[in-house]
Structures are given as structure tokens and as C-alpha cells.
PDB file of N, CA and C in Angstrom:
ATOM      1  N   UNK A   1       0.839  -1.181   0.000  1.00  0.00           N
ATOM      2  CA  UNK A   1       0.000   0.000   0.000  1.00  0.00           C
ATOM      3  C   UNK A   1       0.879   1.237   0.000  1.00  0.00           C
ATOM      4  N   UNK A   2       0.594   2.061  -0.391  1.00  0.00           N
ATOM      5  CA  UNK A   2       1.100   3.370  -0.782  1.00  0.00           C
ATOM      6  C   UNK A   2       0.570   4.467   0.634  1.00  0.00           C
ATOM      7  N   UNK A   3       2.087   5.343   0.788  1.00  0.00           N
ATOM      8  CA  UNK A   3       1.448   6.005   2.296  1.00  0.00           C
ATOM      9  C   UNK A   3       0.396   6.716   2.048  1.00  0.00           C
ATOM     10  N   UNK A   4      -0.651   7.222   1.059  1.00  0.00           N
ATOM     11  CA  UNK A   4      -1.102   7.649   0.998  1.00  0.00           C
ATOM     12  C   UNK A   4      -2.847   6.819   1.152  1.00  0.00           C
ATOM     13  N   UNK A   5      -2.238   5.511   1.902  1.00  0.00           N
ATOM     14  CA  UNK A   5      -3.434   5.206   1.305  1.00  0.00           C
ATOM     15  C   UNK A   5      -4.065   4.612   3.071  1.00  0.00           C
ATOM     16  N   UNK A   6      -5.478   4.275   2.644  1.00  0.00           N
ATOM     17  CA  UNK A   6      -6.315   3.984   3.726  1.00  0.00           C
ATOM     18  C   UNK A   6      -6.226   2.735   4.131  1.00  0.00           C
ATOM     19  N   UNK A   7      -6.312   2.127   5.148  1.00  0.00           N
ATOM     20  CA  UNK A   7      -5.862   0.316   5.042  1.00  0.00           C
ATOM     21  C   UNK A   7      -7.603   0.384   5.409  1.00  0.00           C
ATOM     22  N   UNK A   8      -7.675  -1.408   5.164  1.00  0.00           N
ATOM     23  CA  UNK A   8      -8.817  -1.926   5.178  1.00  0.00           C
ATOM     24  C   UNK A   8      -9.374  -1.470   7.278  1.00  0.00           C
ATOM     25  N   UNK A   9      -8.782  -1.713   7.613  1.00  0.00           N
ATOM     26  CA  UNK A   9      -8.780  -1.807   9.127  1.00  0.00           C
ATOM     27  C   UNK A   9      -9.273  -0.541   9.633  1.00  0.00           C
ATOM     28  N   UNK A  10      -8.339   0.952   8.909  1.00  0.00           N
ATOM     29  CA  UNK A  10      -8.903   2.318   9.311  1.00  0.00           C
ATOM     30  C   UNK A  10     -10.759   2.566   8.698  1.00  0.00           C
ATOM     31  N   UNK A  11     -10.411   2.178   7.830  1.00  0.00           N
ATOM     32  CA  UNK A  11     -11.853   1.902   6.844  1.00  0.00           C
ATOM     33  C   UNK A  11     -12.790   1.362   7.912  1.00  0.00           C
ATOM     34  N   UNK A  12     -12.568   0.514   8.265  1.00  0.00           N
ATOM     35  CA  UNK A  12     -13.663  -0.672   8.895  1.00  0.00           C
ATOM     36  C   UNK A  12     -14.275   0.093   9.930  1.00  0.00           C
ATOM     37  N   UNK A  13     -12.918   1.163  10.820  1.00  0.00           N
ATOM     38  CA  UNK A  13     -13.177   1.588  11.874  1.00  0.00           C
ATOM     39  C   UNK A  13     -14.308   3.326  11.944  1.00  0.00           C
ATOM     40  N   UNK A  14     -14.160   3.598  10.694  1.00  0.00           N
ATOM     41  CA  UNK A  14     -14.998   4.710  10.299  1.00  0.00           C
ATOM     42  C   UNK A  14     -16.752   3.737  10.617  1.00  0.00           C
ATOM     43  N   UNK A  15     -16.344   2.906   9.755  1.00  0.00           N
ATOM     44  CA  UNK A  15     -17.749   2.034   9.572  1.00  0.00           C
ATOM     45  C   UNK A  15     -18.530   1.306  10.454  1.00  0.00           C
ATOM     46  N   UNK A  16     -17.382   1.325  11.603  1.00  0.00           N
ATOM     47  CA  UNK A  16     -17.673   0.905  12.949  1.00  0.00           C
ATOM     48  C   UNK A  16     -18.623   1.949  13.538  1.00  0.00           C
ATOM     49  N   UNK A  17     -18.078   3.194  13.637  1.00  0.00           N
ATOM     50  CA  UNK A  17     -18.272   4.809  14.058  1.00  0.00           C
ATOM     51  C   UNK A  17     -19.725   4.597  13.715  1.00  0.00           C
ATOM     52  N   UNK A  18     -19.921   4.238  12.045  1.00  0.00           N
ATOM     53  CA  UNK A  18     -21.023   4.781  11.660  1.00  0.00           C
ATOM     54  C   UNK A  18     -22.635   3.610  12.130  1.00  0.00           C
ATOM     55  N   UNK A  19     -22.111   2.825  12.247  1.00  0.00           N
ATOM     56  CA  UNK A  19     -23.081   0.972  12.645  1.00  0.00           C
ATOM     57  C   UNK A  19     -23.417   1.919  14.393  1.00  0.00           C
ATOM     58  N   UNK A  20     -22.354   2.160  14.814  1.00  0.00           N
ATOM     59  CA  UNK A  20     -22.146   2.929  16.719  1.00  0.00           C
ATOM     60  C   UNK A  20     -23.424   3.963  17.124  1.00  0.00           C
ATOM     61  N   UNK A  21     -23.578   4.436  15.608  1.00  0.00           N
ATOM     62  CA  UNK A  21     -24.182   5.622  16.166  1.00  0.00           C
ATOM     63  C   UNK A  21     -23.715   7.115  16.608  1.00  0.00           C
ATOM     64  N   UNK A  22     -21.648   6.953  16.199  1.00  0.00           N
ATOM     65  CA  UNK A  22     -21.151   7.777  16.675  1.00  0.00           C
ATOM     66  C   UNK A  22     -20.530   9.127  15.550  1.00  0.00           C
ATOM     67  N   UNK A  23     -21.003   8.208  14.503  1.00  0.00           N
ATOM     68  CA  UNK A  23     -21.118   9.235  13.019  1.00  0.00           C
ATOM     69  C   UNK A  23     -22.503   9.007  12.315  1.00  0.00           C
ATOM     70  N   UNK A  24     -22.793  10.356  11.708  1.00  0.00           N
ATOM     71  CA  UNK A  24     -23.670  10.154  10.664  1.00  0.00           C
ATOM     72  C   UNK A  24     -23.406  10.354   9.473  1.00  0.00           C
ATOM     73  N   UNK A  25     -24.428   9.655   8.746  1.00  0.00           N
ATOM     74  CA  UNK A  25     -24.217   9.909   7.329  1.00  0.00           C
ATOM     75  C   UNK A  25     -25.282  10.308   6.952  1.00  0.00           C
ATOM     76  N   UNK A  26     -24.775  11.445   5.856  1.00  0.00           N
ATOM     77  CA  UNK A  26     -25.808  11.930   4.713  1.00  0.00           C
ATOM     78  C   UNK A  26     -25.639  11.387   3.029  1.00  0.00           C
ATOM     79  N   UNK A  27     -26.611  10.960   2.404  1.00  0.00           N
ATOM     80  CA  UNK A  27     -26.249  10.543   0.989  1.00  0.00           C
ATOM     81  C   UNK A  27     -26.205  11.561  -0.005  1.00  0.00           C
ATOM     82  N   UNK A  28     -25.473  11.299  -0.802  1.00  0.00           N
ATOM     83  CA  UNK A  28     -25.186  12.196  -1.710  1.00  0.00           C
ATOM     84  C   UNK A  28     -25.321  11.755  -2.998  1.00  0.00           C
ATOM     85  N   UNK A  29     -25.809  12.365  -3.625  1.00  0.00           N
ATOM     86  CA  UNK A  29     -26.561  12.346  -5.088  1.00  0.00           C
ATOM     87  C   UNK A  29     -28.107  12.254  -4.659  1.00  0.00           C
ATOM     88  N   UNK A  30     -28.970  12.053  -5.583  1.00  0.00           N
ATOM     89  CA  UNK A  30     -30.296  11.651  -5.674  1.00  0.00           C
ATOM     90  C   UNK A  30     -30.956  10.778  -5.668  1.00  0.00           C
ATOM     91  N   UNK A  31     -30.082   9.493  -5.417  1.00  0.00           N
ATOM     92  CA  UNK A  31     -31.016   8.143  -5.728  1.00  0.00           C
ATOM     93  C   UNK A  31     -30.701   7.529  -4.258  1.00  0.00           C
ATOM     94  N   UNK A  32     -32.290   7.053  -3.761  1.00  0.00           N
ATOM     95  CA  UNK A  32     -32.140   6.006  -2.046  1.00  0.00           C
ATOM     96  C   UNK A  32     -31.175   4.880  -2.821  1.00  0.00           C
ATOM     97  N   UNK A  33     -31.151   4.363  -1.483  1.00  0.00           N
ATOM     98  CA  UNK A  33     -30.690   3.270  -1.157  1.00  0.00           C
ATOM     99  C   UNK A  33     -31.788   1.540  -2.070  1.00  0.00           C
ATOM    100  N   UNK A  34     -32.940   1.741  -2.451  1.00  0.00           N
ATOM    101  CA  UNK A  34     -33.662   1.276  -3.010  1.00  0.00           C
ATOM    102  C   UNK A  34     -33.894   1.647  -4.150  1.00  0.00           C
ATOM    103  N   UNK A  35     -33.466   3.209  -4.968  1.00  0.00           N
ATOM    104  CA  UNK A  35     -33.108   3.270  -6.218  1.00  0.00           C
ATOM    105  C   UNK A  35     -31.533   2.577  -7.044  1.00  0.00           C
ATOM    106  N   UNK A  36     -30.699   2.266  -6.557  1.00  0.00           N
ATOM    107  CA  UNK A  36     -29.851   1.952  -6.920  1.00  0.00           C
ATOM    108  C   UNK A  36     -29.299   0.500  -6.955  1.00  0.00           C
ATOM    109  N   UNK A  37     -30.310  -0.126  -6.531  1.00  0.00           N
ATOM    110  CA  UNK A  37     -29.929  -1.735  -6.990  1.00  0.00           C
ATOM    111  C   UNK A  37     -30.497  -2.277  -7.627  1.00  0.00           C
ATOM    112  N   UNK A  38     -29.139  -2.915  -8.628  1.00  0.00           N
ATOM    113  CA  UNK A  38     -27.914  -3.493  -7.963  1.00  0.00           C
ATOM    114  C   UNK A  38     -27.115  -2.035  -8.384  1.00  0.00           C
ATOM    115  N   UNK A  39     -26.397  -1.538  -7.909  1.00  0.00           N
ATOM    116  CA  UNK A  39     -25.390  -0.164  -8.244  1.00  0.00           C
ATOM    117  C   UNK A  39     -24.606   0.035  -7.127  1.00  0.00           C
ATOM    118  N   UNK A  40     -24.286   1.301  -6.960  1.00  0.00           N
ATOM    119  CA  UNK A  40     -23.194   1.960  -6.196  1.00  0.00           C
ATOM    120  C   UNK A  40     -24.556   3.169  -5.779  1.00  0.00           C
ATOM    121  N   UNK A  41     -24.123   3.259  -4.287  1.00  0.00           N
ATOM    122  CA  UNK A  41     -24.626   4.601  -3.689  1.00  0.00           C
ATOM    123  C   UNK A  41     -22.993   5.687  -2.855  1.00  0.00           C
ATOM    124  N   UNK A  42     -23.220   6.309  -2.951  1.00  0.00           N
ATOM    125  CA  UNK A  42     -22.035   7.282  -1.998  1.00  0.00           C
ATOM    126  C   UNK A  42     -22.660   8.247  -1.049  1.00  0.00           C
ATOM    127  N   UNK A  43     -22.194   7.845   0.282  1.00  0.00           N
ATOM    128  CA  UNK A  43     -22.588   8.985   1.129  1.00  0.00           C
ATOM    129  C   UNK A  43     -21.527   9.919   1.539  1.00  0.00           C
ATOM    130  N   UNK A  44     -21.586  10.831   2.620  1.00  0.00           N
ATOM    131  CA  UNK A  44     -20.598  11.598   3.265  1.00  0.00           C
ATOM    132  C   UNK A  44     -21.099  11.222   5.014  1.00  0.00           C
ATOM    133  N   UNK A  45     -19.713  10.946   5.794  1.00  0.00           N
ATOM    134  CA  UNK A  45     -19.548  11.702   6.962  1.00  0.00           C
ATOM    135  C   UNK A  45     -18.261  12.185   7.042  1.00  0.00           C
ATOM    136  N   UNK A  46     -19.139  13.292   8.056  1.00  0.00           N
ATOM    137  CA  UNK A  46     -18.124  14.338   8.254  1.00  0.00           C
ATOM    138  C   UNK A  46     -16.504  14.396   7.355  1.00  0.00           C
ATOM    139  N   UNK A  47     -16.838  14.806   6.369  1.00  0.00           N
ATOM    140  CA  UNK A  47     -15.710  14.836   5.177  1.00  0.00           C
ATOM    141  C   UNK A  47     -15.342  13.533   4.593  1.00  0.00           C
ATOM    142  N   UNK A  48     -15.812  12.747   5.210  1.00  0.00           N
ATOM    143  CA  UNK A  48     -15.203  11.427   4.559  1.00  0.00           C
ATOM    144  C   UNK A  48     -16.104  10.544   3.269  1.00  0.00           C
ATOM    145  N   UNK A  49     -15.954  10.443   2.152  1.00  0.00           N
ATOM    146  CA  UNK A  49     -16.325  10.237   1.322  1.00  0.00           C
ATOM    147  C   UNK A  49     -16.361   8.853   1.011  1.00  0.00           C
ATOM    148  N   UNK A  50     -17.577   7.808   0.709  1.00  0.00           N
ATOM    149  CA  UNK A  50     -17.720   6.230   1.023  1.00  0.00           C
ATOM    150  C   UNK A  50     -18.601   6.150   0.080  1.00  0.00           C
ATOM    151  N   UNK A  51     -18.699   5.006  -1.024  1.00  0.00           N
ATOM    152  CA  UNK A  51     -19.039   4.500  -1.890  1.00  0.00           C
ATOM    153  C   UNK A  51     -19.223   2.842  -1.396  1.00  0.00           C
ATOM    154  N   UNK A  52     -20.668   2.426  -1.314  1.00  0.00           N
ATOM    155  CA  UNK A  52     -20.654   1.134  -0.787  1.00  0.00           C
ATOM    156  C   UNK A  52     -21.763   0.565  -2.294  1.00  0.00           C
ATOM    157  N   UNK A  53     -21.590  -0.637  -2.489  1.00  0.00           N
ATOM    158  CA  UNK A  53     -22.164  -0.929  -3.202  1.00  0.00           C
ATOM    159  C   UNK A  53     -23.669  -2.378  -2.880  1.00  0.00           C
ATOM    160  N   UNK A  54     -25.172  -2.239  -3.322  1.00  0.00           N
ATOM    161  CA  UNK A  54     -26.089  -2.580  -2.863  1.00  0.00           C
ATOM    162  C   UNK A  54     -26.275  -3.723  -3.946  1.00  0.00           C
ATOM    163  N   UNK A  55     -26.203  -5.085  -3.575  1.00  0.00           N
ATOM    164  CA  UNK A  55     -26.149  -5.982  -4.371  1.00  0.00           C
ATOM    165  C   UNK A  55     -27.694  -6.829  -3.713  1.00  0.00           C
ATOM    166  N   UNK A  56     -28.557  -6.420  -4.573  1.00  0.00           N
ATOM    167  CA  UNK A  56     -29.439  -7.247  -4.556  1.00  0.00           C
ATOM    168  C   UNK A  56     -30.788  -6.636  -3.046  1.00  0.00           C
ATOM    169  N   UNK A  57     -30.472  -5.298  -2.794  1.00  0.00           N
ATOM    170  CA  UNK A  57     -30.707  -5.180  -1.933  1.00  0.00           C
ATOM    171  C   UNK A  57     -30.255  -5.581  -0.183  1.00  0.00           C
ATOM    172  N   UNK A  58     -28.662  -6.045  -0.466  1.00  0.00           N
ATOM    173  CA  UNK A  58     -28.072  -6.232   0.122  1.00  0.00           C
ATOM    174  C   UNK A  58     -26.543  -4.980   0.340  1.00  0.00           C
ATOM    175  N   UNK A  59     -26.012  -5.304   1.455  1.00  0.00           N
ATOM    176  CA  UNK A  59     -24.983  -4.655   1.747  1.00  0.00           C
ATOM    177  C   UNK A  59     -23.614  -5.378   1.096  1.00  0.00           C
ATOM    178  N   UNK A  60     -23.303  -5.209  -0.130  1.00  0.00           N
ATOM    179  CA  UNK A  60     -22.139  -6.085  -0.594  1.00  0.00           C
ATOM    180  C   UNK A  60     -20.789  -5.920  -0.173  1.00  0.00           C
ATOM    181  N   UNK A  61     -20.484  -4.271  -0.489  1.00  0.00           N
ATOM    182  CA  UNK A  61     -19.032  -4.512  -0.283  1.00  0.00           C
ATOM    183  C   UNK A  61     -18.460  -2.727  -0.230  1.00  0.00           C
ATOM    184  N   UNK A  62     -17.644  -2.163   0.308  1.00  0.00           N
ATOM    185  CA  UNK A  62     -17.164  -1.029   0.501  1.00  0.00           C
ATOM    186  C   UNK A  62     -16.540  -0.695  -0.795  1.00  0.00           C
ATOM    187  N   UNK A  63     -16.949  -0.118  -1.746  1.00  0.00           N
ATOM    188  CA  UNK A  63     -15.914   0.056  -2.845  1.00  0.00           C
ATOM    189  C   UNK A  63     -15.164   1.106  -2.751  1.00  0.00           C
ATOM    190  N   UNK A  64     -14.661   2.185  -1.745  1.00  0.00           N
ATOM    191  CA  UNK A  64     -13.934   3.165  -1.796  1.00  0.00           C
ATOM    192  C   UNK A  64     -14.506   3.971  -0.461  1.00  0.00           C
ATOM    193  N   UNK A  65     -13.242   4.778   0.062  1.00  0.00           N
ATOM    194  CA  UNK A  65     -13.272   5.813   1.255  1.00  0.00           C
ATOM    195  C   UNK A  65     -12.261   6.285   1.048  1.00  0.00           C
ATOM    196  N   UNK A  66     -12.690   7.794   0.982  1.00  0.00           N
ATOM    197  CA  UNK A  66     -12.022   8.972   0.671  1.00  0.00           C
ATOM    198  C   UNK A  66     -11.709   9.801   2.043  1.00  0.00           C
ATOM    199  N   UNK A  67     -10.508   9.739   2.466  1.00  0.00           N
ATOM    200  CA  UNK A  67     -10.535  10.704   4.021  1.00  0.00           C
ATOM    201  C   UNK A  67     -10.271  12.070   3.663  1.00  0.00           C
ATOM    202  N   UNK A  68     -11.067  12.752   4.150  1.00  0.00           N
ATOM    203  CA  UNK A  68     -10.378  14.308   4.165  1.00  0.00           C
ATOM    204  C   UNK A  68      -9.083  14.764   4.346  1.00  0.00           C
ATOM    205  N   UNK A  69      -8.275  14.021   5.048  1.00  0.00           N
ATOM    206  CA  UNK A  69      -6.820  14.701   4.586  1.00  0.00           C
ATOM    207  C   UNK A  69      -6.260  13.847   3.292  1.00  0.00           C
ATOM    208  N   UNK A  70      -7.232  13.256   2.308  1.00  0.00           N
ATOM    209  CA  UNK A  70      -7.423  12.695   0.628  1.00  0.00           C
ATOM    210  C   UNK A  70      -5.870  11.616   1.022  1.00  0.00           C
ATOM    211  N   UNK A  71      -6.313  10.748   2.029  1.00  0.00           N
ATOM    212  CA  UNK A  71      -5.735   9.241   1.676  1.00  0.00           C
ATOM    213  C   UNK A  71      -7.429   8.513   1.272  1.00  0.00           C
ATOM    214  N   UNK A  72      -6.729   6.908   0.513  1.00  0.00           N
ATOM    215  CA  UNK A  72      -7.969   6.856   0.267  1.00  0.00           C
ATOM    216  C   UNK A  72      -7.996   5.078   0.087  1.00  0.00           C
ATOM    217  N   UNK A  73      -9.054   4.774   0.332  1.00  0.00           N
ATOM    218  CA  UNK A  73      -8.860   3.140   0.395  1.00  0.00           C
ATOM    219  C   UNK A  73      -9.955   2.859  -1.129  1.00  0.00           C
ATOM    220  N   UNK A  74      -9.981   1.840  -1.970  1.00  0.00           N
ATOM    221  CA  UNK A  74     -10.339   1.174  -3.075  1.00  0.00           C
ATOM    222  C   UNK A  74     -10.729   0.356  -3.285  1.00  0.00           C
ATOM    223  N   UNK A  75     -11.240  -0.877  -3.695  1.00  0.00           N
ATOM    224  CA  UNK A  75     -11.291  -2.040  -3.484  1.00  0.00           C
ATOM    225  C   UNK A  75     -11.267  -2.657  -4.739  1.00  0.00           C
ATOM    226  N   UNK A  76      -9.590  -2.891  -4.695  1.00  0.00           N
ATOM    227  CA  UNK A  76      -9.676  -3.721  -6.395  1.00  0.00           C
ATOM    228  C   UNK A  76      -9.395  -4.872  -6.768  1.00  0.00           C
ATOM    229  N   UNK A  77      -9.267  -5.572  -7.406  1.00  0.00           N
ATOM    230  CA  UNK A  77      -9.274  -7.079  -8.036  1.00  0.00           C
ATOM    231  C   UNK A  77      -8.632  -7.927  -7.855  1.00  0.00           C
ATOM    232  N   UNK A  78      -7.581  -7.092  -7.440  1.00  0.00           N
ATOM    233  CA  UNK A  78      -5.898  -8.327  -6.848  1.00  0.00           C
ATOM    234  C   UNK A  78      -5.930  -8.074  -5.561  1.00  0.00           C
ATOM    235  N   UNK A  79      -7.142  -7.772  -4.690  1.00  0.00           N
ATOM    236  CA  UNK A  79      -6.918  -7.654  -3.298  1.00  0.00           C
ATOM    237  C   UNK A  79      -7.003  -8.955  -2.860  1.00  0.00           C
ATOM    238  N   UNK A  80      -7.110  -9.444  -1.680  1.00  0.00           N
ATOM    239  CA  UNK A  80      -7.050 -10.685  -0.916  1.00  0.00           C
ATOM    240  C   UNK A  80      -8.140 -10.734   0.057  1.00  0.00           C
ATOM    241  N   UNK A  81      -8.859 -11.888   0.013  1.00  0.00           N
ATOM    242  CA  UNK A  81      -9.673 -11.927   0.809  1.00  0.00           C
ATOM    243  C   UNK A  81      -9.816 -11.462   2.503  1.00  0.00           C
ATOM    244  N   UNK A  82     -10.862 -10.863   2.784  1.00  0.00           N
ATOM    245  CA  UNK A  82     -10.933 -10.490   4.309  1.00  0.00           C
ATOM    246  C   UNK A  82     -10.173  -8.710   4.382  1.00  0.00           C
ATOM    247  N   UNK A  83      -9.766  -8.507   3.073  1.00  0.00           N
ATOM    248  CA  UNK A  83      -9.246  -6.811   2.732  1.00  0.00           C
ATOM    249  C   UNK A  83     -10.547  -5.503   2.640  1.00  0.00           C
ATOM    250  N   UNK A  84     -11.519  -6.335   2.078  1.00  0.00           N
ATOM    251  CA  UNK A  84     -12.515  -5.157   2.587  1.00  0.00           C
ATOM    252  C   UNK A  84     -13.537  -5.131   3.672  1.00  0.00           C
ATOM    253  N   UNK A  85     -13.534  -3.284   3.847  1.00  0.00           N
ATOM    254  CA  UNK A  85     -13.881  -3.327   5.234  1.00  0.00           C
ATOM    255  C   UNK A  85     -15.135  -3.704   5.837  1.00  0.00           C
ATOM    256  N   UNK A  86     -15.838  -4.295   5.096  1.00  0.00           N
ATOM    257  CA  UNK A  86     -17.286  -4.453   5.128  1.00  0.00           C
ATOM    258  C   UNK A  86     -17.021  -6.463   6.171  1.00  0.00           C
ATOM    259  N   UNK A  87     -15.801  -6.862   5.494  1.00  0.00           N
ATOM    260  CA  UNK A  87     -15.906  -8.242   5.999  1.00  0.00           C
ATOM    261  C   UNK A  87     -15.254  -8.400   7.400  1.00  0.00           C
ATOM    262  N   UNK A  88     -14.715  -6.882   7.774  1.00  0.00           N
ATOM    263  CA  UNK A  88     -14.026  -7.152   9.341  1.00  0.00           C
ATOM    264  C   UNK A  88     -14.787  -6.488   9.859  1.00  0.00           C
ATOM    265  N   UNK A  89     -16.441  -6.367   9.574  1.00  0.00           N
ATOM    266  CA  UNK A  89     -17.550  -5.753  10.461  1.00  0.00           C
ATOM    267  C   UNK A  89     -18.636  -7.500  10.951  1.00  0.00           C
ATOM    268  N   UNK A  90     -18.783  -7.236  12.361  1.00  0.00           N
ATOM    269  CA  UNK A  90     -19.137  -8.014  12.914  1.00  0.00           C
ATOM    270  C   UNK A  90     -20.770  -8.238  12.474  1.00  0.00           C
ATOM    271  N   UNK A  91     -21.972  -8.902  12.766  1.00  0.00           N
ATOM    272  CA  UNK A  91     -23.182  -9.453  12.306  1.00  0.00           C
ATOM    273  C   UNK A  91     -23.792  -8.093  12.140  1.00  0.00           C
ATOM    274  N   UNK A  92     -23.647  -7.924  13.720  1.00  0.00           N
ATOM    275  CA  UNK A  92     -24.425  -6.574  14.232  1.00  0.00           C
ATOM    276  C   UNK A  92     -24.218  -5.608  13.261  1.00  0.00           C
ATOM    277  N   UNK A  93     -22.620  -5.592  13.139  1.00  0.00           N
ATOM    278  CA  UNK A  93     -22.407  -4.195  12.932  1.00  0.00           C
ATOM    279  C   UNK A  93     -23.041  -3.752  11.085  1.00  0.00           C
ATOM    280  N   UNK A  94     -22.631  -5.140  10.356  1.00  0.00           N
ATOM    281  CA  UNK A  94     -23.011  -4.980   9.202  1.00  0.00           C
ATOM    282  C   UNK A  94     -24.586  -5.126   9.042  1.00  0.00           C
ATOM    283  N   UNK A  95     -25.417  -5.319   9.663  1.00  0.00           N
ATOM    284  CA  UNK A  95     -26.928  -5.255   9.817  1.00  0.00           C
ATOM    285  C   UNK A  95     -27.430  -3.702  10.305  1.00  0.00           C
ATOM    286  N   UNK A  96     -26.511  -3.168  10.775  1.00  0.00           N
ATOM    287  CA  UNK A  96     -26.957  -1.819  11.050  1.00  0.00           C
ATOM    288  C   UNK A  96     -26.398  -0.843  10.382  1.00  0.00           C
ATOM    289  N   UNK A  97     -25.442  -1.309   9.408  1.00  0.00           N
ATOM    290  CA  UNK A  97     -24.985  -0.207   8.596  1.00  0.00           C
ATOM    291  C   UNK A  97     -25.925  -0.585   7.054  1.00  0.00           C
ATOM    292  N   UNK A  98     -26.323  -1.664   7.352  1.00  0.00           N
ATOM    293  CA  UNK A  98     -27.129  -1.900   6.098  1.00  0.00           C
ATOM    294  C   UNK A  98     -28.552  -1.077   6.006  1.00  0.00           C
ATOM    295  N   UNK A  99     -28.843  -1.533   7.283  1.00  0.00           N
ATOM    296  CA  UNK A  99     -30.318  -0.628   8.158  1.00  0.00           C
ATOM    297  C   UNK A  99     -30.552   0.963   8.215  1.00  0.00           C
ATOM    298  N   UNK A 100     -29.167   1.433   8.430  1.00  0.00           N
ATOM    299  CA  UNK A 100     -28.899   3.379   8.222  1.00  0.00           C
ATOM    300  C   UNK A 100     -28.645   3.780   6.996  1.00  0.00           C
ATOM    301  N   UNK A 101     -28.242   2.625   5.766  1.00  0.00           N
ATOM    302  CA  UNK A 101     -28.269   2.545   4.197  1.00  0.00           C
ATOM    303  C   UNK A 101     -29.441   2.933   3.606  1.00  0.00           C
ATOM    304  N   UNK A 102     -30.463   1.967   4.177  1.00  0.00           N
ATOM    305  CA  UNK A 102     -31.912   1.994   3.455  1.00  0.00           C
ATOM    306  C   UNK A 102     -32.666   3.100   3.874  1.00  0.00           C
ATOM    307  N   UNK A 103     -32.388   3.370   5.067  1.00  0.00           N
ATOM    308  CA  UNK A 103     -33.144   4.575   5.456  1.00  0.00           C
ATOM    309  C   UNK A 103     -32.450   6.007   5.271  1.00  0.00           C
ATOM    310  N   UNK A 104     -31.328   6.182   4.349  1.00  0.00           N
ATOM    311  CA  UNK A 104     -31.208   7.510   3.851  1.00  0.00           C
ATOM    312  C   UNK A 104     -32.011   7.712   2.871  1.00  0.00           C
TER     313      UNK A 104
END
């Protein structure tokens, strides 16, 4: 990874924040969480820029987080399993970030 970049782990821990209750998110663009599947939605907290993608009406997979001081995590093709941050979120946690998804 490049110093500029976000590891899966800092990622996870934003996403933790946000499942906690201890960040919010607002979505950005125009389409819910129920317009866009199967697609990509992107929200914002507090400067941080997250692209998760809704497979089937499901919570699939983190495709990108953008931090405000612009390091930034990706999720691409030659990664290795258990690298995105969606899979080092616990039952709970990914049921409630799926749950604050649908209801933006």
C-alpha cells in the first residue's frame, strides 16, 4: 500500500463509528438506497467520502473511502480476501450499517 493510502482496518473503523451511532451519514446524489440496486450509492460523513455498493438489496461490499486529509482506500481485483472493510464488520455491525443505508 502506498502512504497515501487507507488500510482496510482504518476503513472498517470509520464504519464501525457509523453501525455505533457515533457518526452520521448523509447521501449524496439523488437516488435512495432502493433506487440503486444493484449499483453503487455514496454517502458523506463528516468529510469522509464512502461509496458502498447494494447488491441485490443487500450490503455487498465497501468500494472506496475517501478521508479528508485525501488518503484513500479502493477495493480492487488483486486484493485478498478479508481486505474489505465491510468483511471485518461483525453481524451486528453490518446489519446496522445496512439498516442506516436503506433509510437515507
Amino acid at each position: 500500500m502506498s502512504s497515501n493510502a487507507l488500510t482496510p482496518r482504518e476503513t472498517y473503523q470509520l464504519l464501525r463509528d457509523i453501525a455505533l451511532g457515533i457518526r452520521t451519514m448523509r447521501r449524496l446524489g439523488e437516488q435512495s438506497w432502493a433506487q440503486v440496486q444493484p449499483g453503487l450509492m455514496t454517502v458523506e460523513v463528516e468529510g469522509w467520502v464512502l461509496t458502498f455498493c447494494n447488491d441485490s438489496d443487500t450490503l455487498g461490499y465497501c468500494a472506496s473511502c475517501y478521508a479528508p486529509d485525501g488518503r484513500a482506500y479502493v477495493l480492487g481485483s488483486d486484493q485478498k480476501f478479508g481486505t474489505d472493510p465491510i468483511e471485518l464488520m461483525s453481524t451486528w455491525e453490518h446489519g446496522e450499517l445496512q439498516r442506516l443505508l436503506k433509510a437515507l
